[in-house]
N, C-alpha and C. Protein backbone atom coordinates (compact mmCIF):
# COMPACT_ATOMS: atom_id res chain seq x y z
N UNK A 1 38.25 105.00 114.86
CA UNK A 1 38.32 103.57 114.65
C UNK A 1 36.95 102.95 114.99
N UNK A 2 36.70 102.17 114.02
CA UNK A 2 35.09 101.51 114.22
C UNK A 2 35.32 99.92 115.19
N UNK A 3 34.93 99.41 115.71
CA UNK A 3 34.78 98.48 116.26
C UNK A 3 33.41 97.86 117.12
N UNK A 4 33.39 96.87 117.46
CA UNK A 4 32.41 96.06 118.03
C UNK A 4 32.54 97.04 119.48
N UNK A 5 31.00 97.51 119.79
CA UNK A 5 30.38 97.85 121.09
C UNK A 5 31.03 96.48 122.17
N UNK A 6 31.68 96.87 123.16
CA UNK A 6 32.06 96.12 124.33
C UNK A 6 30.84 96.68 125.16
N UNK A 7 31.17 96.30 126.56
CA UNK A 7 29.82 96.53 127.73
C UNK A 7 30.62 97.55 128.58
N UNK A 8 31.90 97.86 128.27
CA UNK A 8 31.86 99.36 129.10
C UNK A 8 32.03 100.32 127.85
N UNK A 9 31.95 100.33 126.56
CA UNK A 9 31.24 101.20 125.86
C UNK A 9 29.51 101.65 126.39
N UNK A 10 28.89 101.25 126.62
CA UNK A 10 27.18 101.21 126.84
C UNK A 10 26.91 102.22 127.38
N UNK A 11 27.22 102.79 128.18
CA UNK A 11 27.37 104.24 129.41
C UNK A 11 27.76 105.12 128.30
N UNK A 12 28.62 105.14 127.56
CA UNK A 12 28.99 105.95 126.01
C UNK A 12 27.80 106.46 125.08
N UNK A 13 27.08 105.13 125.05
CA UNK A 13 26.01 105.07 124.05
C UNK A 13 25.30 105.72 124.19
N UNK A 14 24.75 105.37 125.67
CA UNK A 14 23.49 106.06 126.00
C UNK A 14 23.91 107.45 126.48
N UNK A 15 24.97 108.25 126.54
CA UNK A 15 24.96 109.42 126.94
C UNK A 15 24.98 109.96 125.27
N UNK A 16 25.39 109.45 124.48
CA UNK A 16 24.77 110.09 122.99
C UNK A 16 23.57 109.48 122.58
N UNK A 17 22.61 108.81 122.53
CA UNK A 17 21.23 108.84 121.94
C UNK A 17 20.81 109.24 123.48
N UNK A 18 20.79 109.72 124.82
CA UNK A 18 20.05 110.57 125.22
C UNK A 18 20.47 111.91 124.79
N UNK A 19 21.28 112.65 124.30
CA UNK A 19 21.30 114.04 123.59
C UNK A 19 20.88 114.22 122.30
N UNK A 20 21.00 112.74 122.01
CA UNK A 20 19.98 112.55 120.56
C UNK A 20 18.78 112.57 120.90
N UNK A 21 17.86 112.10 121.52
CA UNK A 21 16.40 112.31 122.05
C UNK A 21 16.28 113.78 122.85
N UNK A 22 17.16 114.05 123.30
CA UNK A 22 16.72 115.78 123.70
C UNK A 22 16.97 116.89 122.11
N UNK A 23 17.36 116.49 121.45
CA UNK A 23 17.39 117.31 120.14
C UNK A 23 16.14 116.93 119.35
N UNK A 24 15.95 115.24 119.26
CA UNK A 24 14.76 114.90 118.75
C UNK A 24 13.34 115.76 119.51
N UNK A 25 12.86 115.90 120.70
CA UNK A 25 12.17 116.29 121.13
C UNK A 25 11.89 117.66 121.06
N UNK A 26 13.15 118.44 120.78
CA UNK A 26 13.21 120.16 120.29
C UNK A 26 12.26 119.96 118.94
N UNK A 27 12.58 119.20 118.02
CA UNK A 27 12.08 119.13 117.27
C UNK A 27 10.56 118.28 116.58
N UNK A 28 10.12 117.52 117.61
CA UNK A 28 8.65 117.32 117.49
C UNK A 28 8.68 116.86 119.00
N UNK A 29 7.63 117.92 119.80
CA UNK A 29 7.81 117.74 121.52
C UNK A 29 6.58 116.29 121.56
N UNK A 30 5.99 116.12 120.84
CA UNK A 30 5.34 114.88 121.33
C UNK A 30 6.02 113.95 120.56
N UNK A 31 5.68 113.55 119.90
CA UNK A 31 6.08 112.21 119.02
C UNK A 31 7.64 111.69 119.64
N UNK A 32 8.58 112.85 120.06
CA UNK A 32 10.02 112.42 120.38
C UNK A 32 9.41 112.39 121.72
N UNK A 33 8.88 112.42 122.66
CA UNK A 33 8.90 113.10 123.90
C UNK A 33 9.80 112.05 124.71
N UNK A 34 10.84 112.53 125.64
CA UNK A 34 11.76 111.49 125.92
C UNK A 34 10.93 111.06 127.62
N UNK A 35 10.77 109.79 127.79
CA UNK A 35 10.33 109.18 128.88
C UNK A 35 11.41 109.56 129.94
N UNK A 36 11.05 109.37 131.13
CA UNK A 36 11.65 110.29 132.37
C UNK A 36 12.92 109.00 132.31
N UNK A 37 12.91 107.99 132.28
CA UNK A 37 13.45 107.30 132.93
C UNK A 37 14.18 106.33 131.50
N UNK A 38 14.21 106.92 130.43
CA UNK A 38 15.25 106.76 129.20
C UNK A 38 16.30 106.24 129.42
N UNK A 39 16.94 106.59 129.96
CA UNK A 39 18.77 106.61 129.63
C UNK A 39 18.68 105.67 130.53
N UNK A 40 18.21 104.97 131.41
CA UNK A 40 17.74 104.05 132.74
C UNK A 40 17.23 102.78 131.98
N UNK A 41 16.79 102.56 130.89
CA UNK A 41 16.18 102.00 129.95
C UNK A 41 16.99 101.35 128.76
N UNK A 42 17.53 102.35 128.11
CA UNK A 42 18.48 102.54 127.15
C UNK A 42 19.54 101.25 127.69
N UNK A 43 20.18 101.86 128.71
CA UNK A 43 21.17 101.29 129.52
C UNK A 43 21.15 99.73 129.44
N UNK A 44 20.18 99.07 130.01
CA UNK A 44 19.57 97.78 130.14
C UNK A 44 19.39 96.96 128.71
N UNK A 45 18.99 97.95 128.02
CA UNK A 45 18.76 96.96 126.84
C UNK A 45 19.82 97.11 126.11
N UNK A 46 20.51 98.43 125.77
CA UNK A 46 22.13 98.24 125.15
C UNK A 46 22.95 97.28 125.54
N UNK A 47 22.39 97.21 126.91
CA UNK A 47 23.60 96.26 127.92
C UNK A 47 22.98 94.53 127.37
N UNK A 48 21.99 94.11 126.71
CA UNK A 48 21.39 92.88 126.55
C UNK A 48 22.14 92.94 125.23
N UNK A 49 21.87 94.04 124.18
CA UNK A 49 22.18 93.46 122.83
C UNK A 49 23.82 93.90 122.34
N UNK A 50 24.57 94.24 123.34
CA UNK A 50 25.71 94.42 123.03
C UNK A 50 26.01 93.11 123.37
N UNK A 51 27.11 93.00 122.43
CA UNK A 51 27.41 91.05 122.77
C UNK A 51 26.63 90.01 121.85
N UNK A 52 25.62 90.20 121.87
CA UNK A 52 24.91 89.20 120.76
C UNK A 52 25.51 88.93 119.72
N UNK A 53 25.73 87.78 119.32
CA UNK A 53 25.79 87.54 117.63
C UNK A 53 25.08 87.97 116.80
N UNK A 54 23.81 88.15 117.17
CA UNK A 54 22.57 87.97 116.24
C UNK A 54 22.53 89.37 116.19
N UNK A 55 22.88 90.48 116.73
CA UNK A 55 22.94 91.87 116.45
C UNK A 55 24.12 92.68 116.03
N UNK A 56 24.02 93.76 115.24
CA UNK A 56 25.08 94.49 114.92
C UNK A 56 25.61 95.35 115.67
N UNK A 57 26.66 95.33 116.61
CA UNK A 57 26.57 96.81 117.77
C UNK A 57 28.20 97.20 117.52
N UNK A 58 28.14 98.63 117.16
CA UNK A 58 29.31 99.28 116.59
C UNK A 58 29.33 100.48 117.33
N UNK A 59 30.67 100.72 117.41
CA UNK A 59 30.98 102.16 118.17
C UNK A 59 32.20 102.52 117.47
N UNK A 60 32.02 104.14 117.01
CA UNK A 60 33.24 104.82 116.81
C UNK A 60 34.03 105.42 117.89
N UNK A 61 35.50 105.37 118.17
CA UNK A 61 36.74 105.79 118.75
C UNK A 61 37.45 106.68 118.32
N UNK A 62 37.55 108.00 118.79
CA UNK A 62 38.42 108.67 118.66
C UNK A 62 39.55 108.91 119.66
N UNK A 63 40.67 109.08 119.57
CA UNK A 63 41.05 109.44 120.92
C UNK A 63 40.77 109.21 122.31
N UNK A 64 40.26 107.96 122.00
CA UNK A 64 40.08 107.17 123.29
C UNK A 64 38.59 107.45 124.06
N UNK A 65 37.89 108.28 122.94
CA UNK A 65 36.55 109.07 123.53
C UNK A 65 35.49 108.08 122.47
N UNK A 66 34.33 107.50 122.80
CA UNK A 66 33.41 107.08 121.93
C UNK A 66 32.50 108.52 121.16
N UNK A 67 32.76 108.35 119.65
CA UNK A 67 31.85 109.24 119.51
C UNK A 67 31.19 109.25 117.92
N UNK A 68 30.29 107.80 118.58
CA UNK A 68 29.35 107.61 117.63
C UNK A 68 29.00 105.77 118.18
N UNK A 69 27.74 106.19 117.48
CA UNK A 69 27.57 104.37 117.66
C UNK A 69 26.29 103.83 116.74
N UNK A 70 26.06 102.32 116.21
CA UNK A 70 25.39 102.09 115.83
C UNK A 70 24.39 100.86 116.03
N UNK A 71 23.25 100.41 116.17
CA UNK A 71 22.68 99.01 116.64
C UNK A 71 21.98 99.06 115.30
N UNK A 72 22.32 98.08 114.73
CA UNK A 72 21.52 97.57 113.67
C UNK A 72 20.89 95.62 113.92
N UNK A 73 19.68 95.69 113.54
CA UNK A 73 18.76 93.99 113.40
C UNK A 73 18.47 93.64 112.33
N UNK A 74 18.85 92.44 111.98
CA UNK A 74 18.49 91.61 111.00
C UNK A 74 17.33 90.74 111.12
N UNK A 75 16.18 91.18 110.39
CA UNK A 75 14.79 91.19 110.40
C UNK A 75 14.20 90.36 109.00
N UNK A 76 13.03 89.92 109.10
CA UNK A 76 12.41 89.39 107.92
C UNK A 76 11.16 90.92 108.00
N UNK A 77 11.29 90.84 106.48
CA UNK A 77 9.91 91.77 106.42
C UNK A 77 8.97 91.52 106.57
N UNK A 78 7.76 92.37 106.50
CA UNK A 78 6.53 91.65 106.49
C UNK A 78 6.48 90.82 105.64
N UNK A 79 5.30 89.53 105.61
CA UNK A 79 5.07 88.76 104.61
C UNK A 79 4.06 89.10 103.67
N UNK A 80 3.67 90.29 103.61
CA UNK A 80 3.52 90.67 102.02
C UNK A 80 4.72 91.30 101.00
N UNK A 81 5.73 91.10 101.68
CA UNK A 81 6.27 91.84 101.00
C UNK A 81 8.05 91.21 100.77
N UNK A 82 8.48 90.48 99.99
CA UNK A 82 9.49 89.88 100.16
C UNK A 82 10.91 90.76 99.10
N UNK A 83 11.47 91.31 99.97
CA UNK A 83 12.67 91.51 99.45
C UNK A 83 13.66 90.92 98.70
N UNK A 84 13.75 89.59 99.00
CA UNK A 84 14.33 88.90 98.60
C UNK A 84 15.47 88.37 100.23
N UNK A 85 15.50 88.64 101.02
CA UNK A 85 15.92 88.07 102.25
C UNK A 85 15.30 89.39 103.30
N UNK A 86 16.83 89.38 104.53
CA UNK A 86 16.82 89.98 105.68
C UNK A 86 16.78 91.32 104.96
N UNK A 87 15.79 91.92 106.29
CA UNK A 87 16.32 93.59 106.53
C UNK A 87 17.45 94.17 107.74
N UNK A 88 18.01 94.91 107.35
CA UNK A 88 18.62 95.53 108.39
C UNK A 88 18.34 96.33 108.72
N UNK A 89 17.65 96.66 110.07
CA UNK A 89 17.28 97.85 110.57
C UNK A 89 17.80 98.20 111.37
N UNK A 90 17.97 99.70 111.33
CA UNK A 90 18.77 100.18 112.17
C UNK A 90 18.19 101.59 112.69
N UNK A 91 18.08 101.73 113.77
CA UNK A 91 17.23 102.71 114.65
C UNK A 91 18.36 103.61 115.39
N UNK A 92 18.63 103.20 116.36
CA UNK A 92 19.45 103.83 117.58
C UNK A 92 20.94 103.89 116.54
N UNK A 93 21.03 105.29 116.01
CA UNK A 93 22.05 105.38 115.45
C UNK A 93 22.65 107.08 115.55
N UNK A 94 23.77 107.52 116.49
CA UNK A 94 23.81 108.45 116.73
C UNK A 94 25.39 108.90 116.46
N UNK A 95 25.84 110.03 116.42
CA UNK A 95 27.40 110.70 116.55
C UNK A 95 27.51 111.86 118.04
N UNK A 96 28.56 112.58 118.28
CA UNK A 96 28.48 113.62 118.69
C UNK A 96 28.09 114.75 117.97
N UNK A 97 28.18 114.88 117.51
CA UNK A 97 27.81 116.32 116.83
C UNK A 97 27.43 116.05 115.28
N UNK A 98 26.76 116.99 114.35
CA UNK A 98 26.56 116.80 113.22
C UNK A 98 28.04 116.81 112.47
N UNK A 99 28.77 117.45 112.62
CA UNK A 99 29.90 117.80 111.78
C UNK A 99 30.36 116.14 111.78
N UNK A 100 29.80 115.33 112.41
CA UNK A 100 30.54 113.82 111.87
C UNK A 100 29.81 112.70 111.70
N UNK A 101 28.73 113.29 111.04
CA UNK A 101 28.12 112.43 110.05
C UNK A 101 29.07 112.35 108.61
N UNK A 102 29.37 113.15 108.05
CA UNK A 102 30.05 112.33 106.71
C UNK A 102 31.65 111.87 107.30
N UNK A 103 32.14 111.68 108.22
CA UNK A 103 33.42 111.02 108.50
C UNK A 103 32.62 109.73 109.33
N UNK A 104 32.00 109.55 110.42
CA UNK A 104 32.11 108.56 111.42
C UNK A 104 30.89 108.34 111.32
N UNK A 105 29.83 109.05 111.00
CA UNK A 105 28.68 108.59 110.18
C UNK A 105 28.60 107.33 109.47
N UNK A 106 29.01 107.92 108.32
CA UNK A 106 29.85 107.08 107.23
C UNK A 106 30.24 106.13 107.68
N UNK A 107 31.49 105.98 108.10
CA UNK A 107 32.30 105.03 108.40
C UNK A 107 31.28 103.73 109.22
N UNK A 108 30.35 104.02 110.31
CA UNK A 108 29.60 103.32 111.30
C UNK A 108 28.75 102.94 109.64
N UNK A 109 28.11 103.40 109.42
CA UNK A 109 26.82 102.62 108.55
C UNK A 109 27.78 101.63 107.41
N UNK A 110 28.29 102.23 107.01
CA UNK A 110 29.29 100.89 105.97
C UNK A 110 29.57 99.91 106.72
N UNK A 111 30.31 99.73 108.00
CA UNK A 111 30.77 98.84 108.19
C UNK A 111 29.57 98.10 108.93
N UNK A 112 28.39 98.65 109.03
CA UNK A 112 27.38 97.63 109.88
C UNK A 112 26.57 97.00 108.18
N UNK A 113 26.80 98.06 107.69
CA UNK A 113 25.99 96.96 106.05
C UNK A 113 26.45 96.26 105.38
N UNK A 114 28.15 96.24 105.22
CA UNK A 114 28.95 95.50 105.30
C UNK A 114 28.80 94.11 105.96
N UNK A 115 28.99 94.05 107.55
CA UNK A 115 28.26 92.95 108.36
C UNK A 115 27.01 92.19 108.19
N UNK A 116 25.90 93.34 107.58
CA UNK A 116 24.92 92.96 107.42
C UNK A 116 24.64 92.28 106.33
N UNK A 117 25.16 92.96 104.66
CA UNK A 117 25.04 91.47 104.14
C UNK A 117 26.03 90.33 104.19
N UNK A 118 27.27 90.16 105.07
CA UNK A 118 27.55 89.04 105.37
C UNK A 118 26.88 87.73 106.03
N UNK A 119 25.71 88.21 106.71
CA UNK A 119 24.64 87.89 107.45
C UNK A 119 23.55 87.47 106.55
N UNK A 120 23.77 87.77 105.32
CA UNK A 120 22.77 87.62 104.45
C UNK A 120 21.74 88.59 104.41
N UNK A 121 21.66 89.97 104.58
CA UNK A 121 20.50 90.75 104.66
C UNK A 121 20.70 91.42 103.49
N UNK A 122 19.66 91.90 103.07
CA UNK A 122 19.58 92.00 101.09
C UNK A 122 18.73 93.45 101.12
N UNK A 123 18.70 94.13 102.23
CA UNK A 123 18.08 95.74 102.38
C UNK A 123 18.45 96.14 103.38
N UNK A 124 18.10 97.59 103.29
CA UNK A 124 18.96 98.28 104.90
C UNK A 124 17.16 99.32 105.17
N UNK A 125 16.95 99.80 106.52
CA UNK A 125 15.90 100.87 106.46
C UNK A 125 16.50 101.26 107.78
N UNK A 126 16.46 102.69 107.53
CA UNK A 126 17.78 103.69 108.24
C UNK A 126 16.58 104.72 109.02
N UNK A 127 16.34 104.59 110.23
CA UNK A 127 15.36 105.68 110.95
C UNK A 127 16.12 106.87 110.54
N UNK A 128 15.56 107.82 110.30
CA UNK A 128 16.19 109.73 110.17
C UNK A 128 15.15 110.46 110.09
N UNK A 129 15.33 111.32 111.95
CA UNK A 129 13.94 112.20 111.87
C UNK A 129 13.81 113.24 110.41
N UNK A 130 12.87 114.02 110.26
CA UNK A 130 13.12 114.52 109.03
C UNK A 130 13.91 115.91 109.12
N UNK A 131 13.73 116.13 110.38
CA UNK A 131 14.70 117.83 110.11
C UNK A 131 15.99 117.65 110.76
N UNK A 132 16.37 116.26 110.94
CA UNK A 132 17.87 115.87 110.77
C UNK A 132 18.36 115.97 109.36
N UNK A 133 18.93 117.11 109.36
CA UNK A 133 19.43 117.46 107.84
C UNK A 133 20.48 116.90 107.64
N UNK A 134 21.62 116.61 108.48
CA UNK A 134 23.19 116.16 108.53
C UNK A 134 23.10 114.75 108.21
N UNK A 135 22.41 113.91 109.07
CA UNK A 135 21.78 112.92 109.10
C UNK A 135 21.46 112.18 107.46
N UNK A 136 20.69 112.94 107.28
CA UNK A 136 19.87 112.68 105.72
C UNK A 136 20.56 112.91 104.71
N UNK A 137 21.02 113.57 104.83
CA UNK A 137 22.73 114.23 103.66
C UNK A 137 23.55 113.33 103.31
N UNK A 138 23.93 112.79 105.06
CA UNK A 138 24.89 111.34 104.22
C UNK A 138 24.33 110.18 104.27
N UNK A 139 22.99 110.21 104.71
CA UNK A 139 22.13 108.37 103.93
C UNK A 139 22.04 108.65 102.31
N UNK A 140 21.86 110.33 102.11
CA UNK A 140 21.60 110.25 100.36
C UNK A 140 23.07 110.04 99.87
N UNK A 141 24.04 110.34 100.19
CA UNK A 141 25.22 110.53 99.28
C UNK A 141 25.57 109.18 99.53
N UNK A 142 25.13 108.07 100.24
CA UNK A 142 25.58 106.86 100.75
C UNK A 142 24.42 106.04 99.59
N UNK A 143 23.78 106.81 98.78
CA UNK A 143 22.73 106.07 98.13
C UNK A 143 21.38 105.04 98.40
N UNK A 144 20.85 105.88 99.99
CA UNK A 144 20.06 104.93 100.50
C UNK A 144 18.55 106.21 100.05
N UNK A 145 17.60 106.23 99.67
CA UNK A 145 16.70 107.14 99.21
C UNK A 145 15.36 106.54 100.72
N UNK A 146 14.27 107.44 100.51
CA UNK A 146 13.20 107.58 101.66
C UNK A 146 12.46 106.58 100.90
N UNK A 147 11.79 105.87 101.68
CA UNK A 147 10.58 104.50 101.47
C UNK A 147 9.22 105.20 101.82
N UNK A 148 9.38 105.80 103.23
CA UNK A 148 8.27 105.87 103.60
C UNK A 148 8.62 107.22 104.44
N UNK A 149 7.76 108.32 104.88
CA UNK A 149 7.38 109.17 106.21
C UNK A 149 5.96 108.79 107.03
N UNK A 150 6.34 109.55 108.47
CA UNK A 150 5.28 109.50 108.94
C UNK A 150 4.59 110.65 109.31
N UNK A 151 3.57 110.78 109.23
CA UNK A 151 3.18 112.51 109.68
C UNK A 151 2.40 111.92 111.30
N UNK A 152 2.26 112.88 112.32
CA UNK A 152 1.95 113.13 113.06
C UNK A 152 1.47 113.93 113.57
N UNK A 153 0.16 114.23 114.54
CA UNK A 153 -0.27 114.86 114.90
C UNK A 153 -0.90 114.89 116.73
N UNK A 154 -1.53 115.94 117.14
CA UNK A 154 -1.91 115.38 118.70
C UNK A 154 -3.31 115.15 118.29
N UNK A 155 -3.89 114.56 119.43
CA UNK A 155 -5.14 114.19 119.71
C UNK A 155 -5.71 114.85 120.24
């Protein structure tokens, strides 16, 4: 069941995007590198934008267990570049496990783009590291295609 992030969901959240940032970091140790004091972080600011009007904050329910969640912002683009309204961006977007990206995956991103153009936002831009394969599987079958990558390197 999808529903609006409450504030004792938040402790939920952040114990899945910190296992999301320790998988991210397996997979590029700098660019992901998770700050010592993350989930300490996480915490505080989930805890600010859960509740807002002005933000999208969704959590999936199973069995009484959270397991998935989504924060999406309704943004103006740059001003070279007009879409035609809001963007919705959405960053901090995680499940338990891959096997539920196309069930609760799914389910979380519809119903926040859903919200979102009720809000009036007229584009979506969906963070997905690139060797999140599960991830990327159902933004394509959801019909959202890549804009942009970033490459990275050390110094």
């Amino acid at each position: 069941m999808i529903h609006d992030a409450k504030a004792e969901d938040v402790a939920a959240m952040v114990a899945l995007i910190e296992a999301a940032r320790r998988r991210l970091e397996e997979w590029q140790p700098q660019f992901w590198r998770k700050a010592e004091a993350s989930a300490a972080m996480s915490e505080g600011w989930f805890g600010v934008l859960v509740g807002n009007p002005e933000i999208i904050t969704l959590v999936s329910e199973t069995d009484g267990k959270i397991d998935g969640f989504l924060i999406a912002m309704l943004q103006d683009a740059p001003p070279v570049y007009s879409p035609g309204g809001k963007t919705c961006l959405i960053d901090d977007f995680a499940v338990a496990g891959d096997d539920l990206w196309p069930g609760t995956g799914r389910d979380l991103l519809r119903t926040a783009l859903a919200r979102a153009r009720d809000k009036g936002a007229t584009q979506t831009v969906v963070v997905a590291p690139d060797a999140h394969t599960a991830k990327k599987a159902m933004l394509a079958e959801e019909g959202l295609s890549i804009a942009s990558t970033w490459w990275t390197s050390a110094l």
